[in-house]
C-alpha atoms as a PDB file:
ATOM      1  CA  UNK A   1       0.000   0.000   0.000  1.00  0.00           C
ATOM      2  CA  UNK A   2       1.164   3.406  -0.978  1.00  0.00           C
ATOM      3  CA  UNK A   3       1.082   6.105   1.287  1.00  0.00           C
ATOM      4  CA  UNK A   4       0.755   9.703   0.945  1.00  0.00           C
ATOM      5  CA  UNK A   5       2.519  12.715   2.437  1.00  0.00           C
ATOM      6  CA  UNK A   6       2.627  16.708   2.793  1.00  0.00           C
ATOM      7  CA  UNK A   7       5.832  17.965   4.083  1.00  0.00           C
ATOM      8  CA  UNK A   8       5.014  21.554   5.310  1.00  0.00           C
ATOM      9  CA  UNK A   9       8.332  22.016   7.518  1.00  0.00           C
ATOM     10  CA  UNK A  10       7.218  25.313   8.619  1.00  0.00           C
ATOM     11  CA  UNK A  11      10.537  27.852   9.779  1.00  0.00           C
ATOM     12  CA  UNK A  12      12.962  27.299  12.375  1.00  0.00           C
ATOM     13  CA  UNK A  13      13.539  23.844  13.727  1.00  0.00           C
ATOM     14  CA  UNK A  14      10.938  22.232  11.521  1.00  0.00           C
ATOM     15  CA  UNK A  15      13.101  22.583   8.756  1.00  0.00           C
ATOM     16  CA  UNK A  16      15.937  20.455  10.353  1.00  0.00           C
ATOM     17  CA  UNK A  17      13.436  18.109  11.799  1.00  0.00           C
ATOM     18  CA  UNK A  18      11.794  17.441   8.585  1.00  0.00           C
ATOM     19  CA  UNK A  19      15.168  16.745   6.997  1.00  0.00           C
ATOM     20  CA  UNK A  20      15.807  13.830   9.220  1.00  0.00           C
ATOM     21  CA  UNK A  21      12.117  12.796   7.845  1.00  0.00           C
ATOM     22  CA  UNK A  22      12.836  12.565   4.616  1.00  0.00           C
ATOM     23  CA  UNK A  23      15.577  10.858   5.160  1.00  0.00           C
ATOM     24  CA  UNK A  24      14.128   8.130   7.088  1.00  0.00           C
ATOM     25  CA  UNK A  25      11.237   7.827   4.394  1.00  0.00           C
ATOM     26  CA  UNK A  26      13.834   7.340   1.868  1.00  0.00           C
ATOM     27  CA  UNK A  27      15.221   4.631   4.090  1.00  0.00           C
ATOM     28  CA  UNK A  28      11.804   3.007   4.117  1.00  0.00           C
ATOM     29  CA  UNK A  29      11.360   3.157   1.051  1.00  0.00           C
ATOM     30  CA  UNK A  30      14.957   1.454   0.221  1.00  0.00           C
ATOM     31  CA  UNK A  31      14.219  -0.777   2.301  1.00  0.00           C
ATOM     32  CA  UNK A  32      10.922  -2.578   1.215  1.00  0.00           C
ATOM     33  CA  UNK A  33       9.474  -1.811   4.616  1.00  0.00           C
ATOM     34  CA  UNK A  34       6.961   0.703   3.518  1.00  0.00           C
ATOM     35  CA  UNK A  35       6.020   2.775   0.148  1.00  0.00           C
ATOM     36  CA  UNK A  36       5.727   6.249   0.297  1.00  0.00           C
ATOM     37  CA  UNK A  37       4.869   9.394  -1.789  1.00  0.00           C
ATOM     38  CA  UNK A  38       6.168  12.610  -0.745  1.00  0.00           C
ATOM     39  CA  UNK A  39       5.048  15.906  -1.847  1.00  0.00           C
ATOM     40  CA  UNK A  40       6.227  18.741  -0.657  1.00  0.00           C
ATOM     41  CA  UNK A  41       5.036  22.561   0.358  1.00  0.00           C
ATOM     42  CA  UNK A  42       5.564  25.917   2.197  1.00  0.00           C
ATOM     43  CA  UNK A  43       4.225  27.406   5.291  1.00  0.00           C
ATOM     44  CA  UNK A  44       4.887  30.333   7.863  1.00  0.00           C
ATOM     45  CA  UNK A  45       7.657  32.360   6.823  1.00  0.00           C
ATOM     46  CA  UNK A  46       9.337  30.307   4.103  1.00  0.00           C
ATOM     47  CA  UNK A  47       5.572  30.742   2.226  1.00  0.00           C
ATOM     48  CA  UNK A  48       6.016  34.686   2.686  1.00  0.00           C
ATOM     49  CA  UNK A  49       9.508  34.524   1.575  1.00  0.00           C
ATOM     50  CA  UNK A  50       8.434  32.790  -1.576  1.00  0.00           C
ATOM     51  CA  UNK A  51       5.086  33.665  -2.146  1.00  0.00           C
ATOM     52  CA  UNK A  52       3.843  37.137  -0.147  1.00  0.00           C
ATOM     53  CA  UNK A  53       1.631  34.912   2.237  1.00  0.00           C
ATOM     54  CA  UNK A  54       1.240  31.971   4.910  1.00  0.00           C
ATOM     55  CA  UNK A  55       0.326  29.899   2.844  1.00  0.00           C
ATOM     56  CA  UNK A  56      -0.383  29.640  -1.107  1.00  0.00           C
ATOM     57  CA  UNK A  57      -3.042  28.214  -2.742  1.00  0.00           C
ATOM     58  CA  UNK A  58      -1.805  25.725  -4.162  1.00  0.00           C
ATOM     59  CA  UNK A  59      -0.459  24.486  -1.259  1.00  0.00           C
ATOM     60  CA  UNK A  60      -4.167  24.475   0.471  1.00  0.00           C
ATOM     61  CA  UNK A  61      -5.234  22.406  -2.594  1.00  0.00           C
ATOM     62  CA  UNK A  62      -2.205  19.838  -1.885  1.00  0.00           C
ATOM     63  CA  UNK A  63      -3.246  19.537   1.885  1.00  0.00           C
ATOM     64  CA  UNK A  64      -7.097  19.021   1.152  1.00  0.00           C
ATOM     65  CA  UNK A  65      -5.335  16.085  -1.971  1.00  0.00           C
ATOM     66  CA  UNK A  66      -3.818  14.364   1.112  1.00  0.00           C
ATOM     67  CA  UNK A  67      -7.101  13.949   2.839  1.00  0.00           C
ATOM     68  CA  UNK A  68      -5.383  15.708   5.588  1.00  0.00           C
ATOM     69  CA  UNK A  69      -8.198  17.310   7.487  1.00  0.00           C
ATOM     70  CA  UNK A  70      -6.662  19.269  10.677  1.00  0.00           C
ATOM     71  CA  UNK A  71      -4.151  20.612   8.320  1.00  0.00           C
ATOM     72  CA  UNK A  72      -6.413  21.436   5.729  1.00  0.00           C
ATOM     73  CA  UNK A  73      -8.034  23.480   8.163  1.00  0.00           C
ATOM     74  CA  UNK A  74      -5.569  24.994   9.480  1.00  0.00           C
ATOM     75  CA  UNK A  75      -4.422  26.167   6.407  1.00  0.00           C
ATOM     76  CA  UNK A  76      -7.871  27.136   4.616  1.00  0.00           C
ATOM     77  CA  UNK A  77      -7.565  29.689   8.477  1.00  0.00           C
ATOM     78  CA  UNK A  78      -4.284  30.879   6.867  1.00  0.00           C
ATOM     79  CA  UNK A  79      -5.566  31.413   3.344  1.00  0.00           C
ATOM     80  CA  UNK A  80      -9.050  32.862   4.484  1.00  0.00           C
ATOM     81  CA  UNK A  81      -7.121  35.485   6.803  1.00  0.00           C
ATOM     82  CA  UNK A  82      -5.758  36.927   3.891  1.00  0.00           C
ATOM     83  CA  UNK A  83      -8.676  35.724   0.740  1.00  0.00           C
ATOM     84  CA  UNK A  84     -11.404  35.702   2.296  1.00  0.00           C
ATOM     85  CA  UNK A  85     -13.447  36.062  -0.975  1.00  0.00           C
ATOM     86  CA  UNK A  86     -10.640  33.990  -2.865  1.00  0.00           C
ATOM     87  CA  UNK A  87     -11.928  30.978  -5.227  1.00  0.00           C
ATOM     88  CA  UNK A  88      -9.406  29.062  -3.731  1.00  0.00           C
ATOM     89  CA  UNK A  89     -10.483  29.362  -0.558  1.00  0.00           C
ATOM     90  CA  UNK A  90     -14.372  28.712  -1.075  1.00  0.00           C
ATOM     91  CA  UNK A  91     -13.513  25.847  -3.324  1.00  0.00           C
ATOM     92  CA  UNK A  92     -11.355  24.465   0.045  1.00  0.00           C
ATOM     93  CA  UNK A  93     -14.737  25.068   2.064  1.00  0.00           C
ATOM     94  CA  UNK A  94     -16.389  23.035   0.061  1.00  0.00           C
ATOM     95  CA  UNK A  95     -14.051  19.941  -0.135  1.00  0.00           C
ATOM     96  CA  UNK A  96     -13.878  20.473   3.602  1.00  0.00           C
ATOM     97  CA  UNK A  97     -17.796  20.661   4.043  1.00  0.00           C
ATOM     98  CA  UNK A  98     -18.151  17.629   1.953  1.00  0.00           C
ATOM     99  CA  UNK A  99     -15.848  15.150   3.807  1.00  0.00           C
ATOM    100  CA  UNK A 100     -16.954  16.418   7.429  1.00  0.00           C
ATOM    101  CA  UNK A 101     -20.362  15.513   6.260  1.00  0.00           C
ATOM    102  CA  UNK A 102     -19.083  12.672   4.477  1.00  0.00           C
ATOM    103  CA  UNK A 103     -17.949  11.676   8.303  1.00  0.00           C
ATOM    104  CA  UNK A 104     -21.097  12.728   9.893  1.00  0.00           C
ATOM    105  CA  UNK A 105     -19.317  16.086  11.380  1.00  0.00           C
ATOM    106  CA  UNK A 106     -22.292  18.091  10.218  1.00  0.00           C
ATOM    107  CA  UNK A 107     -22.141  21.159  12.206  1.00  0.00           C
ATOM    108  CA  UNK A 108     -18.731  21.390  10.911  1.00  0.00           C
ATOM    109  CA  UNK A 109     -20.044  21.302   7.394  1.00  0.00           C
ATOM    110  CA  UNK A 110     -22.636  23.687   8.075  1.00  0.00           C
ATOM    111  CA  UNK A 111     -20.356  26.022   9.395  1.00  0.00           C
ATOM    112  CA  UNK A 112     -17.920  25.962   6.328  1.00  0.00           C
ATOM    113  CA  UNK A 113     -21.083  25.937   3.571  1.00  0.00           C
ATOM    114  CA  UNK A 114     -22.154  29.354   5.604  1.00  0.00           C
ATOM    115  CA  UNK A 115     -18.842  31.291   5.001  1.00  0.00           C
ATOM    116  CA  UNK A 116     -19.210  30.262   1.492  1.00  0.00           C
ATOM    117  CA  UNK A 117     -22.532  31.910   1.165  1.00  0.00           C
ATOM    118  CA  UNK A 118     -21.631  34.632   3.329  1.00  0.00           C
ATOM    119  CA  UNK A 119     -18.041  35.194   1.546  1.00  0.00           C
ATOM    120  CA  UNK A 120     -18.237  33.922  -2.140  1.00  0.00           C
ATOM    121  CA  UNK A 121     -17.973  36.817  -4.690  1.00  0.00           C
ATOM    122  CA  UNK A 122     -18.619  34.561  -7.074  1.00  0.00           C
ATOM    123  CA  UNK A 123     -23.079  33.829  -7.380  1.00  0.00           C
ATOM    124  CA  UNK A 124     -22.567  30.731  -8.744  1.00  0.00           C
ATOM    125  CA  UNK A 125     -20.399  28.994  -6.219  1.00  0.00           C
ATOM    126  CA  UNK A 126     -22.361  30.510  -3.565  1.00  0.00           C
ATOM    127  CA  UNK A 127     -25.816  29.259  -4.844  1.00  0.00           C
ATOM    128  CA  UNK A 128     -23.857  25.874  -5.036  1.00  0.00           C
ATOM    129  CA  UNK A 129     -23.102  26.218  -1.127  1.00  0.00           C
ATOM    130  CA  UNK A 130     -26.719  27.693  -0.593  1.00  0.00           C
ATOM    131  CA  UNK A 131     -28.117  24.161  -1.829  1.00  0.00           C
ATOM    132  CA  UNK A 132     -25.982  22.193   0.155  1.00  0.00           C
ATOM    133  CA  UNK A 133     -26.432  23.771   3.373  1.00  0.00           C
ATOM    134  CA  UNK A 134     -30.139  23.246   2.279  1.00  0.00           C
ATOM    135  CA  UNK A 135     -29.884  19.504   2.237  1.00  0.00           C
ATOM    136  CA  UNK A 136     -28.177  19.173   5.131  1.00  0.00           C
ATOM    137  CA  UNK A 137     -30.343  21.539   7.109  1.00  0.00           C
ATOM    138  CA  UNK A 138     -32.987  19.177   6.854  1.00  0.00           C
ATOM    139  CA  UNK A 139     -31.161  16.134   7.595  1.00  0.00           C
ATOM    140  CA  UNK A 140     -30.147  17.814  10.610  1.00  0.00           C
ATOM    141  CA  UNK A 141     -34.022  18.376  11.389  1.00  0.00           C
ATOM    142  CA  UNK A 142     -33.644  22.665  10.658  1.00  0.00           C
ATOM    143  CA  UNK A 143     -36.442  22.720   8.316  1.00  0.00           C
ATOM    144  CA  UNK A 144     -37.472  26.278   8.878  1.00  0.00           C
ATOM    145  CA  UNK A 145     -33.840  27.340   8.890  1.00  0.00           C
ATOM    146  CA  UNK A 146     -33.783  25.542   5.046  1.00  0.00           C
ATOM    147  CA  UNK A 147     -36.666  26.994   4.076  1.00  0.00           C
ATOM    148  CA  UNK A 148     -35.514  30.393   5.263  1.00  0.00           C
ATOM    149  CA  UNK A 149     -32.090  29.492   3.272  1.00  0.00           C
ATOM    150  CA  UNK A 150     -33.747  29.645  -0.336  1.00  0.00           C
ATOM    151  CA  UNK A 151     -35.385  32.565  -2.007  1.00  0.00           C
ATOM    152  CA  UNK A 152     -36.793  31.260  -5.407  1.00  0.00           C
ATOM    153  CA  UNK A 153     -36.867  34.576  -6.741  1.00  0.00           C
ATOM    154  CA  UNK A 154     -32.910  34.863  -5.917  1.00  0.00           C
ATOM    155  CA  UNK A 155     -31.791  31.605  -7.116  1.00  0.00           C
ATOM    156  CA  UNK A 156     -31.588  32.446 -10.914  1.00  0.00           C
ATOM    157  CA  UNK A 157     -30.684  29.366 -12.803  1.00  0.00           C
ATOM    158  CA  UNK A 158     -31.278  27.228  -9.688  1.00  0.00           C
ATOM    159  CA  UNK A 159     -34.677  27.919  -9.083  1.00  0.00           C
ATOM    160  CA  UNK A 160     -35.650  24.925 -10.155  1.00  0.00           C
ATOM    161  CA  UNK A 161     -33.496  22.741  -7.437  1.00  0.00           C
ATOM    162  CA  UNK A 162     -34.649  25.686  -5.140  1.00  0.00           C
ATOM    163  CA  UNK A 163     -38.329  24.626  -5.672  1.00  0.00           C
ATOM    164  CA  UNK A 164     -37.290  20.522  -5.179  1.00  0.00           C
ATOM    165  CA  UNK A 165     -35.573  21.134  -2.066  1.00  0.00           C
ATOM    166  CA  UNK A 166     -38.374  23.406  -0.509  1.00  0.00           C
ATOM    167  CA  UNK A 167     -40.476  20.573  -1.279  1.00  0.00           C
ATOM    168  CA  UNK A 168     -38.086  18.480   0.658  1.00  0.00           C
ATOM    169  CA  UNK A 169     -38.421  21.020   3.617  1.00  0.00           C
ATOM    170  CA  UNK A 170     -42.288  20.807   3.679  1.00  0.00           C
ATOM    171  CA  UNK A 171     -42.255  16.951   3.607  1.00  0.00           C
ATOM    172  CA  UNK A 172     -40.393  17.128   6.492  1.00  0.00           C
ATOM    173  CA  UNK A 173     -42.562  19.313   8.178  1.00  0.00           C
ATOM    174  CA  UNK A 174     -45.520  17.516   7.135  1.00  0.00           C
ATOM    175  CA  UNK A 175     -46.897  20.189   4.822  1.00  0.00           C
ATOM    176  CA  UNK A 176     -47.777  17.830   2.088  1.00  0.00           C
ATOM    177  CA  UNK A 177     -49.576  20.603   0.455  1.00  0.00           C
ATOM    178  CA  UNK A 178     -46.713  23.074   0.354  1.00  0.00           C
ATOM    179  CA  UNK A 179     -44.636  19.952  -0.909  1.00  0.00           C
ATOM    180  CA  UNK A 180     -46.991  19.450  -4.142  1.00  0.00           C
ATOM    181  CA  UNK A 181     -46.466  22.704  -5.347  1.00  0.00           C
ATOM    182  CA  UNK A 182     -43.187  22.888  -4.703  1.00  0.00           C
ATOM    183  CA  UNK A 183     -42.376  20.164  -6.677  1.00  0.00           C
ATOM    184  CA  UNK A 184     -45.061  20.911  -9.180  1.00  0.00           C
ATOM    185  CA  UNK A 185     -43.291  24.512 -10.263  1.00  0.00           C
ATOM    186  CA  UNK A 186     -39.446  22.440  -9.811  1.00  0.00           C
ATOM    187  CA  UNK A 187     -41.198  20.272 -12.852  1.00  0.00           C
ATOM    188  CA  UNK A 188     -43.308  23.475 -14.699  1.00  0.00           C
ATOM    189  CA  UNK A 189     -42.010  24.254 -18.779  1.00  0.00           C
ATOM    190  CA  UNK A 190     -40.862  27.411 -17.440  1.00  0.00           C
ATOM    191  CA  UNK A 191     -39.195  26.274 -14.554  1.00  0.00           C
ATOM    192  CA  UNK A 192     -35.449  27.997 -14.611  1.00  0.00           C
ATOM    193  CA  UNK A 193     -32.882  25.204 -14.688  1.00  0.00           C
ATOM    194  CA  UNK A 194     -32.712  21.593 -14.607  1.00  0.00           C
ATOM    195  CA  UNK A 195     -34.158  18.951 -12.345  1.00  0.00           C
ATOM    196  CA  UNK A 196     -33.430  14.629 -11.705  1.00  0.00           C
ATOM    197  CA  UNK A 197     -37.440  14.644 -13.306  1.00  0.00           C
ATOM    198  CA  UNK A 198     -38.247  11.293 -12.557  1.00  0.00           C
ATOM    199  CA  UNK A 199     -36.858  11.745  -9.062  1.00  0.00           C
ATOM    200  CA  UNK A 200     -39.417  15.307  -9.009  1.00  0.00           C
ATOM    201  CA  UNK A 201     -41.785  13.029 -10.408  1.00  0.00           C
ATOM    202  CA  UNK A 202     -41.442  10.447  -7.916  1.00  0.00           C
ATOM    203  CA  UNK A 203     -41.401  12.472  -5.230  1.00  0.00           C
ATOM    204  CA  UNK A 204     -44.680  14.563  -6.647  1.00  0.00           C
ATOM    205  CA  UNK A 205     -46.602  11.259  -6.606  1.00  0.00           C
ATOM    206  CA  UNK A 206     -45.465  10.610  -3.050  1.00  0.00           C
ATOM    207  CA  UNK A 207     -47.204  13.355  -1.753  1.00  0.00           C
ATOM    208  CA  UNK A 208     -50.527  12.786  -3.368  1.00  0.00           C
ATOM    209  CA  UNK A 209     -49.683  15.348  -6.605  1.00  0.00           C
ATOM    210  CA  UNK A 210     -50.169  15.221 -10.476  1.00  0.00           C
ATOM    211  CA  UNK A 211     -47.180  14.765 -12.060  1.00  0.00           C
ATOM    212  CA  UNK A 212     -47.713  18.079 -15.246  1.00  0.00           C
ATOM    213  CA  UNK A 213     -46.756  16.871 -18.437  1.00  0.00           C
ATOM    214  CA  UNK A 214     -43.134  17.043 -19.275  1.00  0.00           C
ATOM    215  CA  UNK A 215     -41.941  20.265 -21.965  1.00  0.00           C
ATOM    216  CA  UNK A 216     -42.445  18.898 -25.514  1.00  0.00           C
ATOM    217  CA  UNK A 217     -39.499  18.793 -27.581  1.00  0.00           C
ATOM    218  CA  UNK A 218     -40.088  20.901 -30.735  1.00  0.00           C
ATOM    219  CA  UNK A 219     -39.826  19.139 -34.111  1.00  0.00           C
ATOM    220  CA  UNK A 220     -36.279  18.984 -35.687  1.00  0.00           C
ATOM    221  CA  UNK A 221     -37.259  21.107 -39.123  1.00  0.00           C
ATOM    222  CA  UNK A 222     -36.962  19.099 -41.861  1.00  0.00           C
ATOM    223  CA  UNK A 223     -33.800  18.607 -44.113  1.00  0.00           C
ATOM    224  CA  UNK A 224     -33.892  21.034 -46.985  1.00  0.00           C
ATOM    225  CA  UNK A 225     -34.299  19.008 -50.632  1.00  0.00           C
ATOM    226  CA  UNK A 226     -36.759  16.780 -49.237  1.00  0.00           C
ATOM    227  CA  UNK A 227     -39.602  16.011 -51.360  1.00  0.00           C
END
Protein backbone atom coordinates (compact mmCIF):
# COMPACT_ATOMS: atom_id res chain seq x y z
CA UNK A 1 0.00 0.00 0.00
CA UNK A 2 1.16 3.41 -0.98
CA UNK A 3 1.08 6.11 1.29
CA UNK A 4 0.75 9.70 0.94
CA UNK A 5 2.52 12.71 2.44
CA UNK A 6 2.63 16.71 2.79
CA UNK A 7 5.83 17.97 4.08
CA UNK A 8 5.01 21.55 5.31
CA UNK A 9 8.33 22.02 7.52
CA UNK A 10 7.22 25.31 8.62
CA UNK A 11 10.54 27.85 9.78
CA UNK A 12 12.96 27.30 12.37
CA UNK A 13 13.54 23.84 13.73
CA UNK A 14 10.94 22.23 11.52
CA UNK A 15 13.10 22.58 8.76
CA UNK A 16 15.94 20.45 10.35
CA UNK A 17 13.44 18.11 11.80
CA UNK A 18 11.79 17.44 8.58
CA UNK A 19 15.17 16.74 7.00
CA UNK A 20 15.81 13.83 9.22
CA UNK A 21 12.12 12.80 7.85
CA UNK A 22 12.84 12.56 4.62
CA UNK A 23 15.58 10.86 5.16
CA UNK A 24 14.13 8.13 7.09
CA UNK A 25 11.24 7.83 4.39
CA UNK A 26 13.83 7.34 1.87
CA UNK A 27 15.22 4.63 4.09
CA UNK A 28 11.80 3.01 4.12
CA UNK A 29 11.36 3.16 1.05
CA UNK A 30 14.96 1.45 0.22
CA UNK A 31 14.22 -0.78 2.30
CA UNK A 32 10.92 -2.58 1.21
CA UNK A 33 9.47 -1.81 4.62
CA UNK A 34 6.96 0.70 3.52
CA UNK A 35 6.02 2.78 0.15
CA UNK A 36 5.73 6.25 0.30
CA UNK A 37 4.87 9.39 -1.79
CA UNK A 38 6.17 12.61 -0.75
CA UNK A 39 5.05 15.91 -1.85
CA UNK A 40 6.23 18.74 -0.66
CA UNK A 41 5.04 22.56 0.36
CA UNK A 42 5.56 25.92 2.20
CA UNK A 43 4.23 27.41 5.29
CA UNK A 44 4.89 30.33 7.86
CA UNK A 45 7.66 32.36 6.82
CA UNK A 46 9.34 30.31 4.10
CA UNK A 47 5.57 30.74 2.23
CA UNK A 48 6.02 34.69 2.69
CA UNK A 49 9.51 34.52 1.58
CA UNK A 50 8.43 32.79 -1.58
CA UNK A 51 5.09 33.66 -2.15
CA UNK A 52 3.84 37.14 -0.15
CA UNK A 53 1.63 34.91 2.24
CA UNK A 54 1.24 31.97 4.91
CA UNK A 55 0.33 29.90 2.84
CA UNK A 56 -0.38 29.64 -1.11
CA UNK A 57 -3.04 28.21 -2.74
CA UNK A 58 -1.80 25.72 -4.16
CA UNK A 59 -0.46 24.49 -1.26
CA UNK A 60 -4.17 24.48 0.47
CA UNK A 61 -5.23 22.41 -2.59
CA UNK A 62 -2.20 19.84 -1.89
CA UNK A 63 -3.25 19.54 1.89
CA UNK A 64 -7.10 19.02 1.15
CA UNK A 65 -5.34 16.09 -1.97
CA UNK A 66 -3.82 14.36 1.11
CA UNK A 67 -7.10 13.95 2.84
CA UNK A 68 -5.38 15.71 5.59
CA UNK A 69 -8.20 17.31 7.49
CA UNK A 70 -6.66 19.27 10.68
CA UNK A 71 -4.15 20.61 8.32
CA UNK A 72 -6.41 21.44 5.73
CA UNK A 73 -8.03 23.48 8.16
CA UNK A 74 -5.57 24.99 9.48
CA UNK A 75 -4.42 26.17 6.41
CA UNK A 76 -7.87 27.14 4.62
CA UNK A 77 -7.56 29.69 8.48
CA UNK A 78 -4.28 30.88 6.87
CA UNK A 79 -5.57 31.41 3.34
CA UNK A 80 -9.05 32.86 4.48
CA UNK A 81 -7.12 35.48 6.80
CA UNK A 82 -5.76 36.93 3.89
CA UNK A 83 -8.68 35.72 0.74
CA UNK A 84 -11.40 35.70 2.30
CA UNK A 85 -13.45 36.06 -0.97
CA UNK A 86 -10.64 33.99 -2.87
CA UNK A 87 -11.93 30.98 -5.23
CA UNK A 88 -9.41 29.06 -3.73
CA UNK A 89 -10.48 29.36 -0.56
CA UNK A 90 -14.37 28.71 -1.08
CA UNK A 91 -13.51 25.85 -3.32
CA UNK A 92 -11.35 24.46 0.05
CA UNK A 93 -14.74 25.07 2.06
CA UNK A 94 -16.39 23.04 0.06
CA UNK A 95 -14.05 19.94 -0.13
CA UNK A 96 -13.88 20.47 3.60
CA UNK A 97 -17.80 20.66 4.04
CA UNK A 98 -18.15 17.63 1.95
CA UNK A 99 -15.85 15.15 3.81
CA UNK A 100 -16.95 16.42 7.43
CA UNK A 101 -20.36 15.51 6.26
CA UNK A 102 -19.08 12.67 4.48
CA UNK A 103 -17.95 11.68 8.30
CA UNK A 104 -21.10 12.73 9.89
CA UNK A 105 -19.32 16.09 11.38
CA UNK A 106 -22.29 18.09 10.22
CA UNK A 107 -22.14 21.16 12.21
CA UNK A 108 -18.73 21.39 10.91
CA UNK A 109 -20.04 21.30 7.39
CA UNK A 110 -22.64 23.69 8.08
CA UNK A 111 -20.36 26.02 9.39
CA UNK A 112 -17.92 25.96 6.33
CA UNK A 113 -21.08 25.94 3.57
CA UNK A 114 -22.15 29.35 5.60
CA UNK A 115 -18.84 31.29 5.00
CA UNK A 116 -19.21 30.26 1.49
CA UNK A 117 -22.53 31.91 1.17
CA UNK A 118 -21.63 34.63 3.33
CA UNK A 119 -18.04 35.19 1.55
CA UNK A 120 -18.24 33.92 -2.14
CA UNK A 121 -17.97 36.82 -4.69
CA UNK A 122 -18.62 34.56 -7.07
CA UNK A 123 -23.08 33.83 -7.38
CA UNK A 124 -22.57 30.73 -8.74
CA UNK A 125 -20.40 28.99 -6.22
CA UNK A 126 -22.36 30.51 -3.56
CA UNK A 127 -25.82 29.26 -4.84
CA UNK A 128 -23.86 25.87 -5.04
CA UNK A 129 -23.10 26.22 -1.13
CA UNK A 130 -26.72 27.69 -0.59
CA UNK A 131 -28.12 24.16 -1.83
CA UNK A 132 -25.98 22.19 0.16
CA UNK A 133 -26.43 23.77 3.37
CA UNK A 134 -30.14 23.25 2.28
CA UNK A 135 -29.88 19.50 2.24
CA UNK A 136 -28.18 19.17 5.13
CA UNK A 137 -30.34 21.54 7.11
CA UNK A 138 -32.99 19.18 6.85
CA UNK A 139 -31.16 16.13 7.59
CA UNK A 140 -30.15 17.81 10.61
CA UNK A 141 -34.02 18.38 11.39
CA UNK A 142 -33.64 22.66 10.66
CA UNK A 143 -36.44 22.72 8.32
CA UNK A 144 -37.47 26.28 8.88
CA UNK A 145 -33.84 27.34 8.89
CA UNK A 146 -33.78 25.54 5.05
CA UNK A 147 -36.67 26.99 4.08
CA UNK A 148 -35.51 30.39 5.26
CA UNK A 149 -32.09 29.49 3.27
CA UNK A 150 -33.75 29.65 -0.34
CA UNK A 151 -35.39 32.56 -2.01
CA UNK A 152 -36.79 31.26 -5.41
CA UNK A 153 -36.87 34.58 -6.74
CA UNK A 154 -32.91 34.86 -5.92
CA UNK A 155 -31.79 31.60 -7.12
CA UNK A 156 -31.59 32.45 -10.91
CA UNK A 157 -30.68 29.37 -12.80
CA UNK A 158 -31.28 27.23 -9.69
CA UNK A 159 -34.68 27.92 -9.08
CA UNK A 160 -35.65 24.93 -10.15
CA UNK A 161 -33.50 22.74 -7.44
CA UNK A 162 -34.65 25.69 -5.14
CA UNK A 163 -38.33 24.63 -5.67
CA UNK A 164 -37.29 20.52 -5.18
CA UNK A 165 -35.57 21.13 -2.07
CA UNK A 166 -38.37 23.41 -0.51
CA UNK A 167 -40.48 20.57 -1.28
CA UNK A 168 -38.09 18.48 0.66
CA UNK A 169 -38.42 21.02 3.62
CA UNK A 170 -42.29 20.81 3.68
CA UNK A 171 -42.26 16.95 3.61
CA UNK A 172 -40.39 17.13 6.49
CA UNK A 173 -42.56 19.31 8.18
CA UNK A 174 -45.52 17.52 7.14
CA UNK A 175 -46.90 20.19 4.82
CA UNK A 176 -47.78 17.83 2.09
CA UNK A 177 -49.58 20.60 0.45
CA UNK A 178 -46.71 23.07 0.35
CA UNK A 179 -44.64 19.95 -0.91
CA UNK A 180 -46.99 19.45 -4.14
CA UNK A 181 -46.47 22.70 -5.35
CA UNK A 182 -43.19 22.89 -4.70
CA UNK A 183 -42.38 20.16 -6.68
CA UNK A 184 -45.06 20.91 -9.18
CA UNK A 185 -43.29 24.51 -10.26
CA UNK A 186 -39.45 22.44 -9.81
CA UNK A 187 -41.20 20.27 -12.85
CA UNK A 188 -43.31 23.47 -14.70
CA UNK A 189 -42.01 24.25 -18.78
CA UNK A 190 -40.86 27.41 -17.44
CA UNK A 191 -39.20 26.27 -14.55
CA UNK A 192 -35.45 28.00 -14.61
CA UNK A 193 -32.88 25.20 -14.69
CA UNK A 194 -32.71 21.59 -14.61
CA UNK A 195 -34.16 18.95 -12.34
CA UNK A 196 -33.43 14.63 -11.71
CA UNK A 197 -37.44 14.64 -13.31
CA UNK A 198 -38.25 11.29 -12.56
CA UNK A 199 -36.86 11.74 -9.06
CA UNK A 200 -39.42 15.31 -9.01
CA UNK A 201 -41.78 13.03 -10.41
CA UNK A 202 -41.44 10.45 -7.92
CA UNK A 203 -41.40 12.47 -5.23
CA UNK A 204 -44.68 14.56 -6.65
CA UNK A 205 -46.60 11.26 -6.61
CA UNK A 206 -45.46 10.61 -3.05
CA UNK A 207 -47.20 13.36 -1.75
CA UNK A 208 -50.53 12.79 -3.37
CA UNK A 209 -49.68 15.35 -6.61
CA UNK A 210 -50.17 15.22 -10.48
CA UNK A 211 -47.18 14.76 -12.06
CA UNK A 212 -47.71 18.08 -15.25
CA UNK A 213 -46.76 16.87 -18.44
CA UNK A 214 -43.13 17.04 -19.28
CA UNK A 215 -41.94 20.26 -21.97
CA UNK A 216 -42.44 18.90 -25.51
CA UNK A 217 -39.50 18.79 -27.58
CA UNK A 218 -40.09 20.90 -30.74
CA UNK A 219 -39.83 19.14 -34.11
CA UNK A 220 -36.28 18.98 -35.69
CA UNK A 221 -37.26 21.11 -39.12
CA UNK A 222 -36.96 19.10 -41.86
CA UNK A 223 -33.80 18.61 -44.11
CA UNK A 224 -33.89 21.03 -46.98
CA UNK A 225 -34.30 19.01 -50.63
CA UNK A 226 -36.76 16.78 -49.24
CA UNK A 227 -39.60 16.01 -51.36
Amino acid sequence: MTHKLLLLPGDGIGVEVMGEVERLIEWLNAEGHAEFNIDRGLVGGSAYDKHGKAISEDDMQKALAANDLDQAGRLLNDLSGEHAKSGYTQQGRLLLAKRDADEGKFDEAIKHLREVVDTSADEELGQVARLRLARLLIQTGKHDEALQLLNVEKAGAFAAQVREIRGDALVAKGDAQGARAEYAAALAPDAKGQVDRPTVELKLRDVGGEVPAAPVKPAAAAAKGDS
